[in-house]
N, C-alpha and C. Protein backbone atom coordinates (compact mmCIF):
# COMPACT_ATOMS: atom_id res chain seq x y z
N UNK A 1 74.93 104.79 96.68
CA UNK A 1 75.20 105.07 98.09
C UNK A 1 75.55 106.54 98.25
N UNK A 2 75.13 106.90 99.34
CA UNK A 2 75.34 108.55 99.77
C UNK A 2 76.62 108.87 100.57
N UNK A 3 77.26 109.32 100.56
CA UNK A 3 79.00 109.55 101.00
C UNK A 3 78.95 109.35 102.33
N UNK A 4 77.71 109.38 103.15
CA UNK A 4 77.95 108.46 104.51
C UNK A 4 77.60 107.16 104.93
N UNK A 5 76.59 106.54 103.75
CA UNK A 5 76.80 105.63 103.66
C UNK A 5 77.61 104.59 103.23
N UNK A 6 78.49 105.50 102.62
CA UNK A 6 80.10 104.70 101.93
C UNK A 6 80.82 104.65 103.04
N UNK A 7 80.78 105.83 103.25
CA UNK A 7 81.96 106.14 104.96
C UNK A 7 81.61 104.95 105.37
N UNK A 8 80.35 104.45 106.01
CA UNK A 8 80.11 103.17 106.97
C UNK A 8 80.48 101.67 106.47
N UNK A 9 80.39 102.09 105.36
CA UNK A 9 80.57 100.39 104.30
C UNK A 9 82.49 100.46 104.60
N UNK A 10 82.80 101.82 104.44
CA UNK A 10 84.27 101.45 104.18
C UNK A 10 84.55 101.22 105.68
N UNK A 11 84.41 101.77 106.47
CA UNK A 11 84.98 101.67 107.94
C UNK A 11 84.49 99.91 108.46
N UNK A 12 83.38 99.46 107.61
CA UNK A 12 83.07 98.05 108.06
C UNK A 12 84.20 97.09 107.53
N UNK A 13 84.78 97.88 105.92
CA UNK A 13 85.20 96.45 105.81
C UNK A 13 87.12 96.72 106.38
N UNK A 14 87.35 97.97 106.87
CA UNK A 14 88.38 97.84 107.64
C UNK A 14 88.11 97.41 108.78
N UNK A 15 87.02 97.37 109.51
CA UNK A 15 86.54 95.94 110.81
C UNK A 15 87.01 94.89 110.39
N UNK A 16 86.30 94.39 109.21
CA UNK A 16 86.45 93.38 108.40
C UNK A 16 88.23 92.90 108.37
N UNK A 17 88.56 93.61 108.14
CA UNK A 17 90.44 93.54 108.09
C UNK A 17 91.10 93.25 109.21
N UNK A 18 90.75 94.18 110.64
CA UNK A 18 91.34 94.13 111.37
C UNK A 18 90.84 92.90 112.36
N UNK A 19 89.82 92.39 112.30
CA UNK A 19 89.56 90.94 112.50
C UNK A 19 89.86 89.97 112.06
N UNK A 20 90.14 90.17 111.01
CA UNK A 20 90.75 89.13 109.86
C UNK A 20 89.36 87.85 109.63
N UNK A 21 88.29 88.26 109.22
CA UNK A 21 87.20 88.27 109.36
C UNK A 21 86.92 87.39 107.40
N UNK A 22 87.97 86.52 106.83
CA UNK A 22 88.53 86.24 105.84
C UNK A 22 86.96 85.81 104.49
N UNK A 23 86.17 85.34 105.86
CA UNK A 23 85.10 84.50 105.45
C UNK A 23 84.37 85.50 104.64
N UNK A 24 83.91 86.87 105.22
CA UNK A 24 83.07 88.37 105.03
C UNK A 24 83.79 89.58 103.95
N UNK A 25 84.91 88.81 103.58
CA UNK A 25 85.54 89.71 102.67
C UNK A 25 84.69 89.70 101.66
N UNK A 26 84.15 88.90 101.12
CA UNK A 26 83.21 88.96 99.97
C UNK A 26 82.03 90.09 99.69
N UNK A 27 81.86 90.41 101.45
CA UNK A 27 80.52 91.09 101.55
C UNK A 27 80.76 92.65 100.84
N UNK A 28 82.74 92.98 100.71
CA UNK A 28 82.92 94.04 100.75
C UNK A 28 83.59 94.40 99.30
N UNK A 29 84.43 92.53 99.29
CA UNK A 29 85.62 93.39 97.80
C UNK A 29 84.32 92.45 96.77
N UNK A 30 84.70 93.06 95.43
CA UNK A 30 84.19 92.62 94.24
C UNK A 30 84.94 91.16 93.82
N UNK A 31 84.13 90.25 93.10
CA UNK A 31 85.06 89.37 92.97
C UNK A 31 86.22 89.53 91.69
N UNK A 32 85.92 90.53 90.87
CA UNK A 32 86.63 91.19 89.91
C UNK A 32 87.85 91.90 90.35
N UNK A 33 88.11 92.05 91.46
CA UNK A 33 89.00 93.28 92.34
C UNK A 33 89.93 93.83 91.21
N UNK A 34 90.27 94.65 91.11
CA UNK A 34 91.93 94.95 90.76
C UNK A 34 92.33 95.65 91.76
N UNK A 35 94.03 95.59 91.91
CA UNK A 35 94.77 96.30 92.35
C UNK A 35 96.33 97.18 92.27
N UNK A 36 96.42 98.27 92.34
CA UNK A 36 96.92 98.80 91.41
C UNK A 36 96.77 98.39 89.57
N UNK A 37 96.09 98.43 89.18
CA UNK A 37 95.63 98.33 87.72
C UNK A 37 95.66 96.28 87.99
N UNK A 38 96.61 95.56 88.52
CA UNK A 38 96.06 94.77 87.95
C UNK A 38 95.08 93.50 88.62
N UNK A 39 94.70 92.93 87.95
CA UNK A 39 93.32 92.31 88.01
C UNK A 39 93.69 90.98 88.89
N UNK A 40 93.46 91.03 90.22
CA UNK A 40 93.88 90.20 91.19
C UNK A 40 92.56 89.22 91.83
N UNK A 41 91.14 89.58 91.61
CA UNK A 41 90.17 88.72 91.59
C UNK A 41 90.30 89.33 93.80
N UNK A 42 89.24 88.82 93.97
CA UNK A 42 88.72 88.25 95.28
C UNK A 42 89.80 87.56 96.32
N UNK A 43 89.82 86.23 95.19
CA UNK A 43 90.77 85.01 95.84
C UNK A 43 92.47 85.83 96.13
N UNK A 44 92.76 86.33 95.13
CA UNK A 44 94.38 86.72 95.23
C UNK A 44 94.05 88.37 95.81
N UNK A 45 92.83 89.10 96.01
CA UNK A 45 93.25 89.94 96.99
C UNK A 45 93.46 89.75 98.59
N UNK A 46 92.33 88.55 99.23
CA UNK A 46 92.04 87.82 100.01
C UNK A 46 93.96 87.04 100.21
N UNK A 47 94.49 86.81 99.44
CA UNK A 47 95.43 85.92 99.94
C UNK A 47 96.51 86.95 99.98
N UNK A 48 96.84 88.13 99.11
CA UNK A 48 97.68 89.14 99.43
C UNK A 48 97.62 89.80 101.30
N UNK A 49 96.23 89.61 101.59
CA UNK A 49 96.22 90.11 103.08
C UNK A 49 96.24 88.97 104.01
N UNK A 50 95.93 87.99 104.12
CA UNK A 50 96.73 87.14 104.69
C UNK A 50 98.08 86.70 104.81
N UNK A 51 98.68 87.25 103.27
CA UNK A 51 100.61 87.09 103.69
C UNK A 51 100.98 88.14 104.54
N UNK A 52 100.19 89.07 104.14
CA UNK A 52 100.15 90.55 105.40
C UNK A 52 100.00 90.50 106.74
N UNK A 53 99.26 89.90 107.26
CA UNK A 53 99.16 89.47 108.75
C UNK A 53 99.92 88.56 109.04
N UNK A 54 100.54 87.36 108.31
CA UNK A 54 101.81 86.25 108.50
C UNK A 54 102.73 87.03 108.67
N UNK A 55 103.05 88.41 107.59
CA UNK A 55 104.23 88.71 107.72
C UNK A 55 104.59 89.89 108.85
N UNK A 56 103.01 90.08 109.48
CA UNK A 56 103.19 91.03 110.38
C UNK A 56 101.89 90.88 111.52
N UNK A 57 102.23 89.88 111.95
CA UNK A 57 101.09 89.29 113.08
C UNK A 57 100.18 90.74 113.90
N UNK A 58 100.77 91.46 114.13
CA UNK A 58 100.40 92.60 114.73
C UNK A 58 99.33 93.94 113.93
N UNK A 59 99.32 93.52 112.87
CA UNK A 59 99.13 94.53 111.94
C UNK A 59 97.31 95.15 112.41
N UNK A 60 97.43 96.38 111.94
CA UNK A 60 96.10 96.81 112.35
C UNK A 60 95.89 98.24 111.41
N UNK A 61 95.01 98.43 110.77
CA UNK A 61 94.41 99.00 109.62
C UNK A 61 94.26 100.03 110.63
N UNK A 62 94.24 101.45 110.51
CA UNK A 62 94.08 102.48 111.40
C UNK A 62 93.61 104.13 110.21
N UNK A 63 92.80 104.22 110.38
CA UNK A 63 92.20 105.23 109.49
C UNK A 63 92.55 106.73 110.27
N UNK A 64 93.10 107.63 109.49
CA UNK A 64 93.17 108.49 110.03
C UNK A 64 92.74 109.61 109.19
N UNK A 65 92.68 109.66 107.89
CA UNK A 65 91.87 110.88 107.06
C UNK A 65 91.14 109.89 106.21
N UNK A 66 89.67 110.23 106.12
CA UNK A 66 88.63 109.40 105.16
C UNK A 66 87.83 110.46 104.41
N UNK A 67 87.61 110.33 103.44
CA UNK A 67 87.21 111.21 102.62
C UNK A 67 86.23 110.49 101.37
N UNK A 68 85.29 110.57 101.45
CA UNK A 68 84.12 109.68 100.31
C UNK A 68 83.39 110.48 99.46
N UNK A 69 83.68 110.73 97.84
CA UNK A 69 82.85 110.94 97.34
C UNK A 69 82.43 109.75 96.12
N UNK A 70 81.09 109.71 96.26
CA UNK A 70 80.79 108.07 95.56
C UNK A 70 80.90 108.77 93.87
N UNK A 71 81.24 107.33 93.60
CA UNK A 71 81.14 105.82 94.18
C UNK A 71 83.02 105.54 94.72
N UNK A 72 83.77 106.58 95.09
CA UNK A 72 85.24 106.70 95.37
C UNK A 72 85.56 106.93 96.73
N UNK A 73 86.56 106.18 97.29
CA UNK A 73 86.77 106.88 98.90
C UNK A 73 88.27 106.99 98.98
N UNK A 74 88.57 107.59 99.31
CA UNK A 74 90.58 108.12 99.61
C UNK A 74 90.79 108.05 101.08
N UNK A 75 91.17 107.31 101.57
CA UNK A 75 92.10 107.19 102.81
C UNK A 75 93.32 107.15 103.34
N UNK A 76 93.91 107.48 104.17
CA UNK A 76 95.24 107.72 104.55
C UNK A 76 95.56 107.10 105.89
N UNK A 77 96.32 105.47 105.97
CA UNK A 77 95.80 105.09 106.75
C UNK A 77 97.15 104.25 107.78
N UNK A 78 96.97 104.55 108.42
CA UNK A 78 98.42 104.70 109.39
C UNK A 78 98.71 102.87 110.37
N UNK A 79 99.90 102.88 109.98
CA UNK A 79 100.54 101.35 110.41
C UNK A 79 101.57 101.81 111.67
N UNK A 80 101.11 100.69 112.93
CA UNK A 80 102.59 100.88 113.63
C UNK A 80 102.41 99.89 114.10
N UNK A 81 103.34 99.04 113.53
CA UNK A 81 103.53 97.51 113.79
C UNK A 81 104.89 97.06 113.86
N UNK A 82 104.99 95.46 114.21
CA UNK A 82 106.45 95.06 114.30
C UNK A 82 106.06 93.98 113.19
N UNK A 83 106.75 93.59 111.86
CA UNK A 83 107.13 92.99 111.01
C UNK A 83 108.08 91.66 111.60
N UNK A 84 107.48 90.87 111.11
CA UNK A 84 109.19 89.63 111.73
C UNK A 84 110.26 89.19 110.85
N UNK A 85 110.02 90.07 109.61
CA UNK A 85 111.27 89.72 108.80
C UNK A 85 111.62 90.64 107.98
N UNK A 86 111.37 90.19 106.79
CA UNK A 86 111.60 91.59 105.77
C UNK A 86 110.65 92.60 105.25
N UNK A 87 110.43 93.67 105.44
CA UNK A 87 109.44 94.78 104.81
C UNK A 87 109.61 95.30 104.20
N UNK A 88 109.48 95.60 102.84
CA UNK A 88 109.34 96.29 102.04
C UNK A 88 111.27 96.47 100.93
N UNK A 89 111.59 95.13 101.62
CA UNK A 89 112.93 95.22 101.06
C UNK A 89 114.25 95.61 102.08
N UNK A 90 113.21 95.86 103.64
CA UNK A 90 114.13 96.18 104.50
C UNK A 90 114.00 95.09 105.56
N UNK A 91 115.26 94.69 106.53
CA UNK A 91 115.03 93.74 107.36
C UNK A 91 114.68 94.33 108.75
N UNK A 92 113.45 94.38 108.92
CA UNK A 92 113.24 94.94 110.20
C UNK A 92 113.04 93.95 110.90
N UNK A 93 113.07 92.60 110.87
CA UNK A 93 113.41 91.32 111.88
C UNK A 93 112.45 92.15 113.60
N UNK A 94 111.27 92.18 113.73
CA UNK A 94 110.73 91.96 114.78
C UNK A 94 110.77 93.71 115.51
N UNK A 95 111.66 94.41 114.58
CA UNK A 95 111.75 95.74 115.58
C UNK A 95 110.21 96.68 114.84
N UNK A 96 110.02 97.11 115.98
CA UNK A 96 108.34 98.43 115.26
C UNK A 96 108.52 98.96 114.60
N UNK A 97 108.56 99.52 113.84
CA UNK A 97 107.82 100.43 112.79
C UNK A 97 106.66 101.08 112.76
N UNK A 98 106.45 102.10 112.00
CA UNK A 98 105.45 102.97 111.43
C UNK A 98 105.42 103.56 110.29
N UNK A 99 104.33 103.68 109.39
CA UNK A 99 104.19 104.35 108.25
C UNK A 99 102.91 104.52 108.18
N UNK A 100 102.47 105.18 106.69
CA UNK A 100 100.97 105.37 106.65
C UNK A 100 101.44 104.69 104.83
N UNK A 101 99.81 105.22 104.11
CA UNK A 101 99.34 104.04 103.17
C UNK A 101 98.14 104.88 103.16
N UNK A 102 98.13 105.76 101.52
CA UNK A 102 97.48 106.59 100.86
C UNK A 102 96.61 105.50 99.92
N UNK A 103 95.51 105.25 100.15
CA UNK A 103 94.69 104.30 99.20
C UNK A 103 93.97 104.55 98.65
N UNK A 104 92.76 104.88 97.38
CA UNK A 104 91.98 105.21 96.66
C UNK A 104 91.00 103.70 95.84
N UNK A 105 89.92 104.10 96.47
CA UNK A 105 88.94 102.80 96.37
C UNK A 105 87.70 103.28 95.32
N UNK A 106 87.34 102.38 94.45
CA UNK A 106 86.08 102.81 93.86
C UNK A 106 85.70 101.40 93.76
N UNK A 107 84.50 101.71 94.12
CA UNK A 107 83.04 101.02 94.31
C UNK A 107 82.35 100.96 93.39
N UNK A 108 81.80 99.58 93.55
CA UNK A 108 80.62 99.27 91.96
C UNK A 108 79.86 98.17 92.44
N UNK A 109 78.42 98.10 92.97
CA UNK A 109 77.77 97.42 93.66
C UNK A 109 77.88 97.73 95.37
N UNK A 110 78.32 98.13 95.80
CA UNK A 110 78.31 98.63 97.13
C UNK A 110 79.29 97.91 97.08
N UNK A 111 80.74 97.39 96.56
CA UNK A 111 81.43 96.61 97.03
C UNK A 111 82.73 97.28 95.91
N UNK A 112 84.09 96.78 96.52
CA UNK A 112 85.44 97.59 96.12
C UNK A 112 86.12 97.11 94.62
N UNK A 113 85.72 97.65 93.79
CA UNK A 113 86.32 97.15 92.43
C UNK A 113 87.78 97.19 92.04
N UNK A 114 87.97 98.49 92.45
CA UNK A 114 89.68 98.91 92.05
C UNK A 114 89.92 99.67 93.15
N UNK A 115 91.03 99.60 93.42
CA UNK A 115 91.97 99.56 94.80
C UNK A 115 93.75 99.87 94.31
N UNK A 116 94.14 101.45 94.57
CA UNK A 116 95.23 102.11 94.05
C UNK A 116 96.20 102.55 95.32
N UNK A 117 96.96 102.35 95.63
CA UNK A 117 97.63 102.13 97.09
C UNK A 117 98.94 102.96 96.85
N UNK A 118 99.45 103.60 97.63
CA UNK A 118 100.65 103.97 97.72
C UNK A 118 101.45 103.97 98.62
N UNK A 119 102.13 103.27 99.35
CA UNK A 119 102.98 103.11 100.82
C UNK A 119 104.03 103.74 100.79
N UNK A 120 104.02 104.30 102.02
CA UNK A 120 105.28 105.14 102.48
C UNK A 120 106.41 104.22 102.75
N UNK A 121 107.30 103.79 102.40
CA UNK A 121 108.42 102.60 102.26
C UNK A 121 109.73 103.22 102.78
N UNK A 122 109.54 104.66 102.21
CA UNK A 122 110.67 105.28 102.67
C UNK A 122 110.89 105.37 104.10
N UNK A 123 109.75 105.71 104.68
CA UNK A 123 109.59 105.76 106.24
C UNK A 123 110.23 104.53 107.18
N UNK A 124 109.77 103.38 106.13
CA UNK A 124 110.08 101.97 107.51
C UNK A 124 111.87 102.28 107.23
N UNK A 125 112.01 102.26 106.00
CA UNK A 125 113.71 102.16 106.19
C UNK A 125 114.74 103.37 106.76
N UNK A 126 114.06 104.68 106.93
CA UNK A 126 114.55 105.59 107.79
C UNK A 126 114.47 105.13 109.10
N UNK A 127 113.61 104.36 109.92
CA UNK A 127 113.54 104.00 111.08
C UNK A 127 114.57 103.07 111.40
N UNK A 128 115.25 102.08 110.55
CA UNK A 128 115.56 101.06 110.94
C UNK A 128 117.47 102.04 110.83
C-alpha cells in the first residue's frame, strides 16, 4: 500500500470504531493482533474495545495528527468524553474529560498486526 492508501484504510477502520461497527473489525485488525507487545488475537482486541465503549458510552476516536509511512502509521488521537466510573485509576464517575492517545500501528496484509499505544493518564487526573 502507498501512504495514502494506508491513510484511507486507517481513517476507515477508525469509522469502523466510532460506529462500533464490531462485525467489520476483521476487515481491518489481523487475527494475530498484538498489543503493546502482547499477543491479544482479534477476539481479545475486539473485546478490549467494547469494555471501552461500556466504560465510556460516549467515546469517539478523533484523529488529529496522522502520519503513514508503510507498512507503519503514527497517530495522535484526541478523547473528550465522560467515563461513568473509573478511568485510568481515577474516579471520574460521569464528569468529562479529555486527553489524547499517541498510537503506532504496523500493517501486514493491509490489515493491523501490532498496535503500541501510549495514553495521556496524567491529563484525566489533573482534570478531576
Amino acid at each position: 500500500m502507498t501512504g495514502a492508501e494506508l491513510t484511507d484504510r486507517y481513517r476507515s477502520y477508525i469509522a469502523c470504531l466510532n460506529s462500533q461497527n464490531w462485525p467489520e473489525l476483521g476487515r481491518f485488525v489481523d487475527d494475530e493482533v498484538q498489543y503493546n507487545g502482547q499477543p491479544v488475537g482479534l477476539n481479545g482486541y475486539r473485546r478490549m474495545l467494547e469494555d471501552d465503549f461500556r466504560a465510556i458510552p460516549d467515546l469517539r476516536f478523533n484523529v488529529d495528527l496522522l502520519v503513514a509511512e508503510p507498512p507503519r502509521v503514527a497517530c495522535r488521537l484526541l478523547f473528550d468524553c465522560t467515563p461513568t466510573g473509573t478511568l485510568f485509576g481515577f474516579p471520574v464517575n460521569g464528569k468529562r474529560v479529555a486527553f489524547s492517545e499517541n498510537v503506532f500501528y504496523e500493517f501486514h496484509n493491509e490489515k493491523i498486526r501490532q498496535v503500541w499505544s501510549v495514553i495521556d493518564k496524567t491529563a484525566v487526573g489533573a482534570q478531576l
